[in-house]
N, C-alpha and C. Protein backbone atom coordinates (compact mmCIF):
# COMPACT_ATOMS: atom_id res chain seq x y z
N UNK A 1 -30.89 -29.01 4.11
CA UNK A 1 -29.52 -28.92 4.55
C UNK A 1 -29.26 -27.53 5.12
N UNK A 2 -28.94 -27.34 6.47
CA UNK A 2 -28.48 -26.38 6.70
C UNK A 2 -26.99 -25.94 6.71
N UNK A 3 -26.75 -24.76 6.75
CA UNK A 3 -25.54 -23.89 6.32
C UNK A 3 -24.73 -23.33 7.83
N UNK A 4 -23.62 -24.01 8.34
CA UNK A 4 -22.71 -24.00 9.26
C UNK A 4 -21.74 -22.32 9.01
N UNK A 5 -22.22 -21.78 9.82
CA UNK A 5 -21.32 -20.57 9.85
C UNK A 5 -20.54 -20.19 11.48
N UNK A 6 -19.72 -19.95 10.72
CA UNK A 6 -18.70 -19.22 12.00
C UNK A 6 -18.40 -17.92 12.36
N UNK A 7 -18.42 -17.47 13.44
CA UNK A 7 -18.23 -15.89 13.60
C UNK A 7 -16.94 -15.52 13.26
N UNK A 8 -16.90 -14.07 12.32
CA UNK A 8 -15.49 -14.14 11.99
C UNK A 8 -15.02 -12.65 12.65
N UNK A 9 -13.90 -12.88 13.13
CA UNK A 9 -13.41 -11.35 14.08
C UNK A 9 -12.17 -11.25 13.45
N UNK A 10 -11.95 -9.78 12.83
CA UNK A 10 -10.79 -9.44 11.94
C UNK A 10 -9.46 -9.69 13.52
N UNK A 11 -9.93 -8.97 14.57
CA UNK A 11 -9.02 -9.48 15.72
C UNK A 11 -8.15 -10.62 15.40
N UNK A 12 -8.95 -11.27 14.76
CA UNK A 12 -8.12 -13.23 14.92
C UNK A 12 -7.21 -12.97 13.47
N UNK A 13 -7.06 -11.96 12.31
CA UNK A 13 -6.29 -12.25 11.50
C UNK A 13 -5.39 -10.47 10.97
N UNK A 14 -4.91 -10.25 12.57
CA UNK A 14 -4.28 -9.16 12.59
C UNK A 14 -2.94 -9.91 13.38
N UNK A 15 -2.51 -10.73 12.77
CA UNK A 15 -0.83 -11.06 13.61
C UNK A 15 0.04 -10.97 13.36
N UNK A 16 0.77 -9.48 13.17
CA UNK A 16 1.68 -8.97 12.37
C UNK A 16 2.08 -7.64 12.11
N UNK A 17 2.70 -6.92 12.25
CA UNK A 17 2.53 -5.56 12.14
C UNK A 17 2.16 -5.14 10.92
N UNK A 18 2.52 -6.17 9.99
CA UNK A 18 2.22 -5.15 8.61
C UNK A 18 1.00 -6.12 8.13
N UNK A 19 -0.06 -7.01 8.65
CA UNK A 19 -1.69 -7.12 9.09
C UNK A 19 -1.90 -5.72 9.45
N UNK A 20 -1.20 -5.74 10.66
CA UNK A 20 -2.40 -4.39 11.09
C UNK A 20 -2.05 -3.04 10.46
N UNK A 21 -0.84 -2.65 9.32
CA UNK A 21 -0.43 -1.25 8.82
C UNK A 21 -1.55 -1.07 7.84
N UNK A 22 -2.00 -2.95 7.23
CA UNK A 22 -2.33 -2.91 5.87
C UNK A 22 -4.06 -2.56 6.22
N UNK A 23 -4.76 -3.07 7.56
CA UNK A 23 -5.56 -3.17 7.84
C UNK A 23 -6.15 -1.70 8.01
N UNK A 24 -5.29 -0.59 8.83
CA UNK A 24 -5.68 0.66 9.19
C UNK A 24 -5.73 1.48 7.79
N UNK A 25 -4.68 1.20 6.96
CA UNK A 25 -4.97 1.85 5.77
C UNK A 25 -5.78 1.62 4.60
N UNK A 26 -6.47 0.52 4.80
CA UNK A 26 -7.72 -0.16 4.36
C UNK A 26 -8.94 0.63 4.85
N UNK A 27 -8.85 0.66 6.05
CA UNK A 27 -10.12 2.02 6.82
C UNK A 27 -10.36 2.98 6.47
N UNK A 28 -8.43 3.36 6.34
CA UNK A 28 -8.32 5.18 6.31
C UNK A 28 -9.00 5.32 4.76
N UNK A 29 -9.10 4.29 3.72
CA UNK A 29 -8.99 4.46 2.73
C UNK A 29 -10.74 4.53 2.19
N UNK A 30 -11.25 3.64 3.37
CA UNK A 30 -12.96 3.47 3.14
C UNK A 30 -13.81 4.54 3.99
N UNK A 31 -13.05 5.07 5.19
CA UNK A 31 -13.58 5.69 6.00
C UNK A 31 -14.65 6.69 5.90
N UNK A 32 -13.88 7.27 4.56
CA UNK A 32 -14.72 8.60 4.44
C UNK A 32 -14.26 9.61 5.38
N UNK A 33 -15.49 10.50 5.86
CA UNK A 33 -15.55 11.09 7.21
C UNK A 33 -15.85 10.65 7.80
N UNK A 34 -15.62 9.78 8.30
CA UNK A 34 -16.53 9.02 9.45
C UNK A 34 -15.90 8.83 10.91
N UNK A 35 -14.78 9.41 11.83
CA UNK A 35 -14.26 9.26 12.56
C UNK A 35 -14.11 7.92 13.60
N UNK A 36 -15.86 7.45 13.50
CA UNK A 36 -15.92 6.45 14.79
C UNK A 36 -15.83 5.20 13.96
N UNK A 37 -15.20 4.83 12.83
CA UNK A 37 -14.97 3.92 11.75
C UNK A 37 -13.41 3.69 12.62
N UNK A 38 -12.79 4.84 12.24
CA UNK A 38 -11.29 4.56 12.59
C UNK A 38 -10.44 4.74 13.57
N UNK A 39 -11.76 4.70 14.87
CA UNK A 39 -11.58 4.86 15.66
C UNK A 39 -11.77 3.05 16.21
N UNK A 40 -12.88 2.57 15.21
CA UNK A 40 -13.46 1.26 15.74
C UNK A 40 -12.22 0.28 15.60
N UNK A 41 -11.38 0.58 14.01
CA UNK A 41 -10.46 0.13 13.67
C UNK A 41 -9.60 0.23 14.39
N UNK A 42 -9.39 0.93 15.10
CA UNK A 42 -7.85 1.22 15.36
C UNK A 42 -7.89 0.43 17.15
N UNK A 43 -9.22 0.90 17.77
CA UNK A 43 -9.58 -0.18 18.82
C UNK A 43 -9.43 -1.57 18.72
N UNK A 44 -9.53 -2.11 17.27
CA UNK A 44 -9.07 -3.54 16.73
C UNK A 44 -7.93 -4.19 16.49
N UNK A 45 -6.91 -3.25 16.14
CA UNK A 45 -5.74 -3.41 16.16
C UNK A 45 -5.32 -3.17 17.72
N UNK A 46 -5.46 -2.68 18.88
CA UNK A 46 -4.93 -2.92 20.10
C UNK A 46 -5.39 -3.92 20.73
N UNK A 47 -6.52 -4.12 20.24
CA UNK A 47 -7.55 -5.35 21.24
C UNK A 47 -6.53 -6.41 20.56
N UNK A 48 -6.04 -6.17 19.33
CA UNK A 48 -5.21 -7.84 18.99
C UNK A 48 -4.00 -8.16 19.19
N UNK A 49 -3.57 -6.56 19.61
CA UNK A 49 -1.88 -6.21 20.00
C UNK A 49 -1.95 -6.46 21.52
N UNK A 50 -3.53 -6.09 22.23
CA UNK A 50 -3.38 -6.73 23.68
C UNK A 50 -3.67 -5.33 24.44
N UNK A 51 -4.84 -5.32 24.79
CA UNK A 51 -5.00 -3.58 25.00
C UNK A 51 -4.54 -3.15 26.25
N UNK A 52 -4.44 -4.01 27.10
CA UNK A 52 -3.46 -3.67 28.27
C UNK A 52 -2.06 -3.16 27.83
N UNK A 53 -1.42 -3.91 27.28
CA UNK A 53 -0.24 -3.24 26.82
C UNK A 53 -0.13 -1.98 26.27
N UNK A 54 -0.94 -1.80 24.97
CA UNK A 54 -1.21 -0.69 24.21
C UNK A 54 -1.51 1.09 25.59
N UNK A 55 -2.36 0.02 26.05
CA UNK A 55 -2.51 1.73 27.02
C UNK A 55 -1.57 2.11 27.73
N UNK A 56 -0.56 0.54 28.50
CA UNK A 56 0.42 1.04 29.02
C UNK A 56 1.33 2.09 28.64
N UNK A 57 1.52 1.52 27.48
CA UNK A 57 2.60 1.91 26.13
C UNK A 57 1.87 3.48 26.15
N UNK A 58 1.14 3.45 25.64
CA UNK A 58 0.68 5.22 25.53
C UNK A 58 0.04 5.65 26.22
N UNK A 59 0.19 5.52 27.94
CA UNK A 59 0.50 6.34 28.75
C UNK A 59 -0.88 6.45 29.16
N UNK A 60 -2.28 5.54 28.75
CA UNK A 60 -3.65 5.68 29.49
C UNK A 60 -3.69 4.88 30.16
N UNK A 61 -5.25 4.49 30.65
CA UNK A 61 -5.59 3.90 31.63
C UNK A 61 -6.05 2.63 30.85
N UNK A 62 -6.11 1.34 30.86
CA UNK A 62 -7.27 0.38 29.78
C UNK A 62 -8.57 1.02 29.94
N UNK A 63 -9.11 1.33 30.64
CA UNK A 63 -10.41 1.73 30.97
C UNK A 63 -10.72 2.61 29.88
N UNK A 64 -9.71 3.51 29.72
CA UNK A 64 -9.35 5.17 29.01
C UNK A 64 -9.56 4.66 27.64
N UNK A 65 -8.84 3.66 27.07
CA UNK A 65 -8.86 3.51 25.97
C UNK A 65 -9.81 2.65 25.41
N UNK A 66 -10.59 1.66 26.25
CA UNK A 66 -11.25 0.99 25.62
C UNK A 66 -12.63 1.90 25.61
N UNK A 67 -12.78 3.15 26.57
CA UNK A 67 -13.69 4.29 25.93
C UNK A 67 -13.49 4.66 24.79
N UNK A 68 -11.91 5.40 24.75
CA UNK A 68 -12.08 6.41 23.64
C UNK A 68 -11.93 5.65 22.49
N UNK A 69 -11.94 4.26 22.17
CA UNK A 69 -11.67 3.56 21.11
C UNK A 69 -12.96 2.49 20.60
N UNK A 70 -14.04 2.61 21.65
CA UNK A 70 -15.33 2.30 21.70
C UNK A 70 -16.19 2.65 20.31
N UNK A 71 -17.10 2.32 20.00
CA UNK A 71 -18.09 3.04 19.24
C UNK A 71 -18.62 4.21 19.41
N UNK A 72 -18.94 4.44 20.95
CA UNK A 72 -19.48 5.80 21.09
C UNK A 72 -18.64 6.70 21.55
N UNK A 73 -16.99 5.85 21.40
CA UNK A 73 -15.76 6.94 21.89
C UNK A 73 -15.52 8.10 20.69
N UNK A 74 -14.75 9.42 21.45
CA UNK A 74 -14.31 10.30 20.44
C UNK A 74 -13.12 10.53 21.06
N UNK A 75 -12.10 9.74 20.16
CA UNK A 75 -10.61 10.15 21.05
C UNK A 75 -10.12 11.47 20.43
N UNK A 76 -9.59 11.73 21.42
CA UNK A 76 -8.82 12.72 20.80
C UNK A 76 -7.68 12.73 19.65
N UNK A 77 -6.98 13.81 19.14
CA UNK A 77 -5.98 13.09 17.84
C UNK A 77 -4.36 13.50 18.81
N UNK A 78 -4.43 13.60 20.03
CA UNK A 78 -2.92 12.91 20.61
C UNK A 78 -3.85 12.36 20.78
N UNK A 79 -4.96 11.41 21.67
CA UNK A 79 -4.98 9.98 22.16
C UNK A 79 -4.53 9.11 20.75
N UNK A 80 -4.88 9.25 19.16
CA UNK A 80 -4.96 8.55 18.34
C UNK A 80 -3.55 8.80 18.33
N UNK A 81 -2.75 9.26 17.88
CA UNK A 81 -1.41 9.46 17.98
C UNK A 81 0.26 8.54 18.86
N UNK A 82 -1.09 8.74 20.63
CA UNK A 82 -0.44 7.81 21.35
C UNK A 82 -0.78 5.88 21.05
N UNK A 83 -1.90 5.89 20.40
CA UNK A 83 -2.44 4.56 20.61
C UNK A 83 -1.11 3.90 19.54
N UNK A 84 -1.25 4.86 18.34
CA UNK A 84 -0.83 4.75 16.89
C UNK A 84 0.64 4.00 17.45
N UNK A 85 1.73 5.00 18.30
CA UNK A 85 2.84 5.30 18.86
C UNK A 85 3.09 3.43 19.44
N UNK A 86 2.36 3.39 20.38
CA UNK A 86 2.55 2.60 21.28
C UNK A 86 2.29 1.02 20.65
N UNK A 87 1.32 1.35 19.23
CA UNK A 87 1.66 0.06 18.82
C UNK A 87 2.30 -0.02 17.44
N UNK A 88 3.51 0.72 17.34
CA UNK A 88 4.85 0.62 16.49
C UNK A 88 4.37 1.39 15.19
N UNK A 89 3.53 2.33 15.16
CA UNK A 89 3.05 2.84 14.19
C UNK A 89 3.33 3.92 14.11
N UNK A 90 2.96 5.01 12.65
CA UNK A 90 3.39 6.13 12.78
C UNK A 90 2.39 6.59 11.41
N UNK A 91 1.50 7.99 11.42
CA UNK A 91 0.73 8.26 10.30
C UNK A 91 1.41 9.11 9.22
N UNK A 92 0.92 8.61 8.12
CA UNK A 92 1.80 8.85 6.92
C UNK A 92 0.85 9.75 6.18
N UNK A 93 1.14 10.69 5.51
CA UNK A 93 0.13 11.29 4.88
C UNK A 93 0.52 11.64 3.26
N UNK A 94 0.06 11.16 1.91
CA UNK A 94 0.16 11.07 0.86
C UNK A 94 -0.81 12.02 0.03
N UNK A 95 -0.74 12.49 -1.32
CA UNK A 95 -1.29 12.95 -1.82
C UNK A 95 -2.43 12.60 -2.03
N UNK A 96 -3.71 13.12 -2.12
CA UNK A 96 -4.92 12.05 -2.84
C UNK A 96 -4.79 11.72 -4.54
C-alpha cells in the first residue's frame, strides 16, 4: 500500500492578518540569528498577501522584493520595515 501525500505550502494557510502576525512571530521566535529565515518568512506572508501589492504598498519594485525576500536576499531593515508597513504590520519588541 502506498502512502498519498500532498505538498503543503504555509502560503495556502496564511488568510488573515492575525495567520500571518501569529506566523512571523513564530519565526521571530525560532529564528535564532539567522536573518535569511525571516526574511524567507516574511517573503511568505507577501507572496500570500499578493506580492504585487505588497511592493506597491512599500514603495519597491516586485522584482525588488521578490530579491530581497528570496533565500539568497539580504534586505535591508527599512526594506523589512516597508514590507512589514505595507502589509498592516508593525514590529513589537518585548523583553526576553
Amino acid at each position: 500500500m502506498t502512502i498519498k501525500t500532498t505538498p503543503w505550502d504555509v502560503q495556502d494557510h496564511l488568510r488573515t492578518p492575525e495567520d500571518c502576525a501569529l506566523y512571523l512571530e513564530a519565526v521571530l521566535e525560532e529564528a535564532g540569528d539567522d536573518p535569511a529565515f525571516i526574511a524567507k518568512a516574511l517573503g511568505d506572508v507577501a507572496r500570500a498577501r499578493g506580492m504585487a501589492q505588497t511592493a506597491r504598498e512599500a514603495g519597491l519594485s516586485r522584482e525588488g522584493l521578490y530579491k530581497a525576500l528570496s533565500p539568497d536576499g539580504n534586505p535591508s531593515f527599512a526594506t523589512v520595515l516597508k514590507v512589514l508597513g505595507a502589509l498592516g504590520m508593525r514590529l513589537h519588541v518585548t523583553p526576553a
